[in-house]
C-alpha atoms as a PDB file:
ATOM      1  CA  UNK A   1      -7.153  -2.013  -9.540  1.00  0.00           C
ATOM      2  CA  UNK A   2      -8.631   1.089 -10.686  1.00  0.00           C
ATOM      3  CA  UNK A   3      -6.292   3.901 -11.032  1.00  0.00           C
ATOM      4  CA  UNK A   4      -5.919   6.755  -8.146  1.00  0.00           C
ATOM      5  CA  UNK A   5      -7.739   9.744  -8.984  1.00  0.00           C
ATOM      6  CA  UNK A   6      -5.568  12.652  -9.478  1.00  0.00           C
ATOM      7  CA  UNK A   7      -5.133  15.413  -6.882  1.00  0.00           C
ATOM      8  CA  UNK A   8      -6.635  18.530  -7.313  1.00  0.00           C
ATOM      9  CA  UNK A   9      -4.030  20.182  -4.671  1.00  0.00           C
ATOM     10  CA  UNK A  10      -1.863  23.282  -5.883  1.00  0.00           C
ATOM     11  CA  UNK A  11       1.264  24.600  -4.508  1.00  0.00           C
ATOM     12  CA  UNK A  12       4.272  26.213  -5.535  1.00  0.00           C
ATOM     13  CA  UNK A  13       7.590  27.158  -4.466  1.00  0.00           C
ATOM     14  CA  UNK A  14       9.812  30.178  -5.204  1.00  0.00           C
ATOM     15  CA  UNK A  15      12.937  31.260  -3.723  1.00  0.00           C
ATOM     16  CA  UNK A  16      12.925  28.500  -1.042  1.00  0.00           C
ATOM     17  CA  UNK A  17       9.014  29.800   0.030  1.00  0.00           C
ATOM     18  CA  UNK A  18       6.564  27.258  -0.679  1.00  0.00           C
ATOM     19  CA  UNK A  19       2.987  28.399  -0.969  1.00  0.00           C
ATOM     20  CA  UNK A  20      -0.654  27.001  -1.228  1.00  0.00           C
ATOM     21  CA  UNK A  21      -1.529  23.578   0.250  1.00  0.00           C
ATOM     22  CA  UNK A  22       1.677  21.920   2.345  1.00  0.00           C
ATOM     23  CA  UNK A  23      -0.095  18.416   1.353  1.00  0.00           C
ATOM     24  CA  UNK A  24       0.579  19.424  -2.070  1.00  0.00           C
ATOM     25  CA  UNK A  25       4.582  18.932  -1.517  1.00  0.00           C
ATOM     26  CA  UNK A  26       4.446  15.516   0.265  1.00  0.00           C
ATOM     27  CA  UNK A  27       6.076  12.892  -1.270  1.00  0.00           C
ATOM     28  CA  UNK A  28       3.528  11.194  -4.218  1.00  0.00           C
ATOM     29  CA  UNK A  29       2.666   7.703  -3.615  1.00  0.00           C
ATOM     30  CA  UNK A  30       4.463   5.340  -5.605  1.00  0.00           C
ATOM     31  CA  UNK A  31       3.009   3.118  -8.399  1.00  0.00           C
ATOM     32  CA  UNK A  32       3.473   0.129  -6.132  1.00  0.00           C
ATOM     33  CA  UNK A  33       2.229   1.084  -3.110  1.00  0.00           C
ATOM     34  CA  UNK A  34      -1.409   1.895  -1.367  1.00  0.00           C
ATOM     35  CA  UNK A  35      -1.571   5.082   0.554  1.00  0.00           C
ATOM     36  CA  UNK A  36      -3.068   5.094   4.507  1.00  0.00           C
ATOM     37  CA  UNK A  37      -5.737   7.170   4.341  1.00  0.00           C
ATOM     38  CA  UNK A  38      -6.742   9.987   1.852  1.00  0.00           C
ATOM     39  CA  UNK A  39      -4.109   9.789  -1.398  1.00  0.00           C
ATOM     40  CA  UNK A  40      -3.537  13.566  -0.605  1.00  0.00           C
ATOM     41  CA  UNK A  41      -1.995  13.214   2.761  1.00  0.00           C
ATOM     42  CA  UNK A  42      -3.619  14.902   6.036  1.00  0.00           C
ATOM     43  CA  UNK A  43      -2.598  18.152   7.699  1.00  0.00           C
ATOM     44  CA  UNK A  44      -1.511  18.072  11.061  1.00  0.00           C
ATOM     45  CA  UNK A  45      -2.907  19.273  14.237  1.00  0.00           C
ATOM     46  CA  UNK A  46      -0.570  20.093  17.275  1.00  0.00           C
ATOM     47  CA  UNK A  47      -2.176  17.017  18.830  1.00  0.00           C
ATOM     48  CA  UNK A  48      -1.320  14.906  16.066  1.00  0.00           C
ATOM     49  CA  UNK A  49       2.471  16.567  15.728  1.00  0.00           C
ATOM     50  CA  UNK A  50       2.886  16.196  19.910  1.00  0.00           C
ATOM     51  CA  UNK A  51       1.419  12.302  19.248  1.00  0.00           C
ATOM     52  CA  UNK A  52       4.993  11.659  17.747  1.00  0.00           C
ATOM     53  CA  UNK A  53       7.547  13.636  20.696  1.00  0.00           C
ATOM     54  CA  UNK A  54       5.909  12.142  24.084  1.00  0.00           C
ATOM     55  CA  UNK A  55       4.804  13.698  26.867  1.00  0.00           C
ATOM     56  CA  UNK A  56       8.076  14.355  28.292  1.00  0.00           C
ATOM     57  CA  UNK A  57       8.199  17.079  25.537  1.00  0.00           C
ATOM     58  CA  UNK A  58       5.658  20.401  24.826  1.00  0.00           C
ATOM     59  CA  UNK A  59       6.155  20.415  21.344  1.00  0.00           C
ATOM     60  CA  UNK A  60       4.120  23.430  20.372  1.00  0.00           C
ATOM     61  CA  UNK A  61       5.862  25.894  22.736  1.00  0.00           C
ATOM     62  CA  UNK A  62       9.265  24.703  20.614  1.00  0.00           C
ATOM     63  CA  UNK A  63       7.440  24.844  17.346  1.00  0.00           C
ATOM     64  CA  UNK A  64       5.960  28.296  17.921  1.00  0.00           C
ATOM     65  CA  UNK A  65       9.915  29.362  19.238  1.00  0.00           C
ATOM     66  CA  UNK A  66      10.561  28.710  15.862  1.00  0.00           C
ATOM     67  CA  UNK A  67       7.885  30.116  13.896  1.00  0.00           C
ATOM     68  CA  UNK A  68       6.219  27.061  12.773  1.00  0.00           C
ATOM     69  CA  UNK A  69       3.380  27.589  10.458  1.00  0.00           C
ATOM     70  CA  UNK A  70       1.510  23.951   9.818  1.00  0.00           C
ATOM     71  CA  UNK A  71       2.724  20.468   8.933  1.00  0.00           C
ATOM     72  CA  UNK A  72       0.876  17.803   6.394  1.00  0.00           C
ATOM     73  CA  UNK A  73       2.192  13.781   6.734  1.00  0.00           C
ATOM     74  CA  UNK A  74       1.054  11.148   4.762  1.00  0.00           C
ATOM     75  CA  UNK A  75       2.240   7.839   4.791  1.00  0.00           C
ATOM     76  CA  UNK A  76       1.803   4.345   2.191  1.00  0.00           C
ATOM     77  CA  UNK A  77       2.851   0.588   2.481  1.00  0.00           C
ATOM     78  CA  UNK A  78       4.074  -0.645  -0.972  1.00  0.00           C
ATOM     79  CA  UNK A  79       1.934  -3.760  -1.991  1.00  0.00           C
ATOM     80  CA  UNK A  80       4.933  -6.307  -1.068  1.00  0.00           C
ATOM     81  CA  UNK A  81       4.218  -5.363   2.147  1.00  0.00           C
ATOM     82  CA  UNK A  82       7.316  -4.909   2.995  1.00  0.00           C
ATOM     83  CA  UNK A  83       7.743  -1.278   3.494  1.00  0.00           C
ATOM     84  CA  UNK A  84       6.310   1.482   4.893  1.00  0.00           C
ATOM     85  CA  UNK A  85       6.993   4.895   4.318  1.00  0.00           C
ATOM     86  CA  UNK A  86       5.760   7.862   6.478  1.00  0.00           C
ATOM     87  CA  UNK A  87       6.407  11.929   5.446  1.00  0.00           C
ATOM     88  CA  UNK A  88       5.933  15.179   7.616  1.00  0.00           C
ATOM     89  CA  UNK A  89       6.549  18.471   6.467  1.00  0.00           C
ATOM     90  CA  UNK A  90       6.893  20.892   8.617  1.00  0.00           C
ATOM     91  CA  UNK A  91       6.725  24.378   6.882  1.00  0.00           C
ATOM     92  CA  UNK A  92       8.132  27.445   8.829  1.00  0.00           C
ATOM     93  CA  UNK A  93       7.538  31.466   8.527  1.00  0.00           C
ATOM     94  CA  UNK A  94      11.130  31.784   7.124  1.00  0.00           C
ATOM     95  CA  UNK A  95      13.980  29.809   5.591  1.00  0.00           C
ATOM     96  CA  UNK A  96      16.140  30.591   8.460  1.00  0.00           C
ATOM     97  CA  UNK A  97      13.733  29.534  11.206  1.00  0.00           C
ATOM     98  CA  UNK A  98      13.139  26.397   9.254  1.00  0.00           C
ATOM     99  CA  UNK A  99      16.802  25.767   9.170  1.00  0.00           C
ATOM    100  CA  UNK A 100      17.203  26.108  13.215  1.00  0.00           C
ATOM    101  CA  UNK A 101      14.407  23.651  14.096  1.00  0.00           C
ATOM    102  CA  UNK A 102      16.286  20.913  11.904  1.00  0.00           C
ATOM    103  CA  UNK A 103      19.498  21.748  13.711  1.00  0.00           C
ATOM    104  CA  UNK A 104      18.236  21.412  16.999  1.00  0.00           C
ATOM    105  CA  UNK A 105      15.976  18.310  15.835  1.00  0.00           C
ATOM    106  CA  UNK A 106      17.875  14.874  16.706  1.00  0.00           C
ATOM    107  CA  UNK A 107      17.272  11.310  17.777  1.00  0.00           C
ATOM    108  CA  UNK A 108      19.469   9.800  21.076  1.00  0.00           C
ATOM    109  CA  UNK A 109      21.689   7.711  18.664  1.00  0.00           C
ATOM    110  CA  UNK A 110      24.462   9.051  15.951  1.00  0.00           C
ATOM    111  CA  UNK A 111      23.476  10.423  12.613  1.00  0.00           C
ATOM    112  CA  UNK A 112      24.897   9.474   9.510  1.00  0.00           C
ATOM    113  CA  UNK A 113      25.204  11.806   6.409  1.00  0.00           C
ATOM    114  CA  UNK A 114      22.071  10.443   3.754  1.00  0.00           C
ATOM    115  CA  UNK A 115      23.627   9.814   0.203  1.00  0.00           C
ATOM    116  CA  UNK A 116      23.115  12.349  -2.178  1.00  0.00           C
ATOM    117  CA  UNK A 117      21.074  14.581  -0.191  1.00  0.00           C
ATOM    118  CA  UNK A 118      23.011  17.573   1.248  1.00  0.00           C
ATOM    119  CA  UNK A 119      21.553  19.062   4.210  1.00  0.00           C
ATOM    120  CA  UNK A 120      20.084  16.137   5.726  1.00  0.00           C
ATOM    121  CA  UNK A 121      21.027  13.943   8.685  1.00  0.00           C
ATOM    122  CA  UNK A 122      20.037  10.393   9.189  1.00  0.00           C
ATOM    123  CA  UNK A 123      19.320   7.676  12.321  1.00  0.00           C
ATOM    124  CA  UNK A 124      19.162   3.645  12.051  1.00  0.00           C
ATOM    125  CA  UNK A 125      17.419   2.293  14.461  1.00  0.00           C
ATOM    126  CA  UNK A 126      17.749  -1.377  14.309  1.00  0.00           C
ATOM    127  CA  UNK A 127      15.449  -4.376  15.256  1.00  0.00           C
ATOM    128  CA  UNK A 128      16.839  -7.032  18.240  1.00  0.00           C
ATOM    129  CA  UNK A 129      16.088  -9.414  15.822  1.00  0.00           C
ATOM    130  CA  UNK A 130      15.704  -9.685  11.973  1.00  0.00           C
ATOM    131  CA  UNK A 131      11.955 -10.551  12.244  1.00  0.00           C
ATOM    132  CA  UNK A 132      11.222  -7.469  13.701  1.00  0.00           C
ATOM    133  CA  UNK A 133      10.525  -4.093  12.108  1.00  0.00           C
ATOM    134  CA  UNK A 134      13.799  -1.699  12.080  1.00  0.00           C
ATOM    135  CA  UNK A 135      13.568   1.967  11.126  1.00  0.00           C
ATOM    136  CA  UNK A 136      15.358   4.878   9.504  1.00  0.00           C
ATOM    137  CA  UNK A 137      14.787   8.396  10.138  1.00  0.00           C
ATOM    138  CA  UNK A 138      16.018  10.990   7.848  1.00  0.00           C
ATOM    139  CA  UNK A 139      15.358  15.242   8.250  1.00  0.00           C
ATOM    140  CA  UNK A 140      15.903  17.349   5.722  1.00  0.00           C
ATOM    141  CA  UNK A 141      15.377  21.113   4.843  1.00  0.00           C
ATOM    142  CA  UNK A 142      13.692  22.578   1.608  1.00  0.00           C
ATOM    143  CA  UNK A 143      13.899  26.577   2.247  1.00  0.00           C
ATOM    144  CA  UNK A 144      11.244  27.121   4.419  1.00  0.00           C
ATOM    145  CA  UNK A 145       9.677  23.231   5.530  1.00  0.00           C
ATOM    146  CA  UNK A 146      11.307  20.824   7.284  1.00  0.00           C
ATOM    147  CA  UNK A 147      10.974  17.437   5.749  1.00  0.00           C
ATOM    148  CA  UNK A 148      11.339  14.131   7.965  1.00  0.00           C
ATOM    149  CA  UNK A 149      11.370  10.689   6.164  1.00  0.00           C
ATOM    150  CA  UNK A 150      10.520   7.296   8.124  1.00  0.00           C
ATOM    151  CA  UNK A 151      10.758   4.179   6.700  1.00  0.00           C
ATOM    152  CA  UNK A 152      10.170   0.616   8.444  1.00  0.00           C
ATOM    153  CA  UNK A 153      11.162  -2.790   6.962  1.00  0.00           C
ATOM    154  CA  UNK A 154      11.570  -6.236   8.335  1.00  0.00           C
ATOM    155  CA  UNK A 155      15.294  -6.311   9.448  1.00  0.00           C
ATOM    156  CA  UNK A 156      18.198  -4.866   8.777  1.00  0.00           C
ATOM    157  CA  UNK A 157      17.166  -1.538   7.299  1.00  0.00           C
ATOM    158  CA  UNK A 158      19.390  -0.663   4.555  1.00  0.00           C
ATOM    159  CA  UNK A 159      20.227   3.353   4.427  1.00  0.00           C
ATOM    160  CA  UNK A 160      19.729   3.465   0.363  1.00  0.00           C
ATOM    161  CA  UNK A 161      15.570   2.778   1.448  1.00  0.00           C
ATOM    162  CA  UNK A 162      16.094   6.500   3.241  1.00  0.00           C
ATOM    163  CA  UNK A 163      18.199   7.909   0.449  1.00  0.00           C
ATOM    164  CA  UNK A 164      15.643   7.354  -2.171  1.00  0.00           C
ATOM    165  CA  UNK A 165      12.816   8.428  -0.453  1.00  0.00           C
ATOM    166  CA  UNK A 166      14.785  11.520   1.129  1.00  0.00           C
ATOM    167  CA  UNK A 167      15.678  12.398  -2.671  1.00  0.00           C
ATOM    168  CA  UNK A 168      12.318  12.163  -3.821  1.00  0.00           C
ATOM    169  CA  UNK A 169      10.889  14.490  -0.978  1.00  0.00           C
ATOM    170  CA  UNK A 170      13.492  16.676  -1.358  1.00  0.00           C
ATOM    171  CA  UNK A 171      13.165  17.334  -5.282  1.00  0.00           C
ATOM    172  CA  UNK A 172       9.414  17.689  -4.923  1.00  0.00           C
ATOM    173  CA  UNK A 173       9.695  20.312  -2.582  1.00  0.00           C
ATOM    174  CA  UNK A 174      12.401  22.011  -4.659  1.00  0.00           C
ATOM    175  CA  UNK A 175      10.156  21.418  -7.382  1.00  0.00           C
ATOM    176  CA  UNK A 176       6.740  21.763  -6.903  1.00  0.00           C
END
């Protein structure tokens, strides 16, 4: 397999403000795995954000209460097929505004605390039977972008999946 060409995207990130192109912050595509789509990710329109919340819920009215600014997702299958990883940012006129939509943001089930990854909450949802697909959910905050990490794997998901990939997103926003 030939190798992935490399991005050309540029970003960077000071004092918790993360500037230039919000696809440049998404979570790179591991070695293993094949990314959906373009390697760089896609931005997000509102359509594609309210895609994801149901009709039961205007999502742009809550995202412009909160000063939302654009989002960027991208999302790979690692060549086991086995796993499937999918990460939205969410980036926000301020820090603080960014901070109150991942308050109020929250699945019906309890959250969990994600291992090594302050700031972020977590959600299992398990499969009715272990050849089904079960899920975790994990949201995070970076100064002034949201982060949310999905990951789906036959069975049992096991929370250290999420931690990893929570980590990962978390230290390339921090980053750059």
């Amino acid at each position: 397999m030939a190798p992935r060409p490399a991005s050309t995207l540029q970003g960077s990130v000071s004092g918790g403000k993360h500037s230039g192109d919000l696809r440049y912050f998404l979570l790179p595509v591991p070695d293993d795995a094949d990314p959906y789509g373009s390697p760089d990710g896609a931005m997000m329109t509102m359509d594609d954000i309210q895609a994801g919340y149901g009709k039961d819920v205007d999502i742009k009215e809550i995202l412009d209460s909160w000063d939302f600014k654009d989002a960027a997702t991208r999302t790979y299958r690692t060549r086991d097929g086995k796993t499937e990883v999918r990460v939205e940012l969410k980036r926000f006129k301020r820090t603080d505004r960014a901070q109150g939509f991942a308050d109020h943001s929250s699945y019906d089930r309890e959250s969990f605390d994600v291992d090594g990854v302050p700031n972020a909450k977590g959600y299992v949802f398990k499969p009715e039977q272990q050849a089904y697909t079960g899920e975790l959910i994990g949201i995070g905050v970076v100064g002034d972008v949201v982060y949310e990490v999905t990951v789906d794997v036959q069975g049992d998901p096991d929370k250290a999946l999420l931690a990893d990939a929570m980590k990962r997103t978390r230290d390339r926003l921090a980053n750059g």
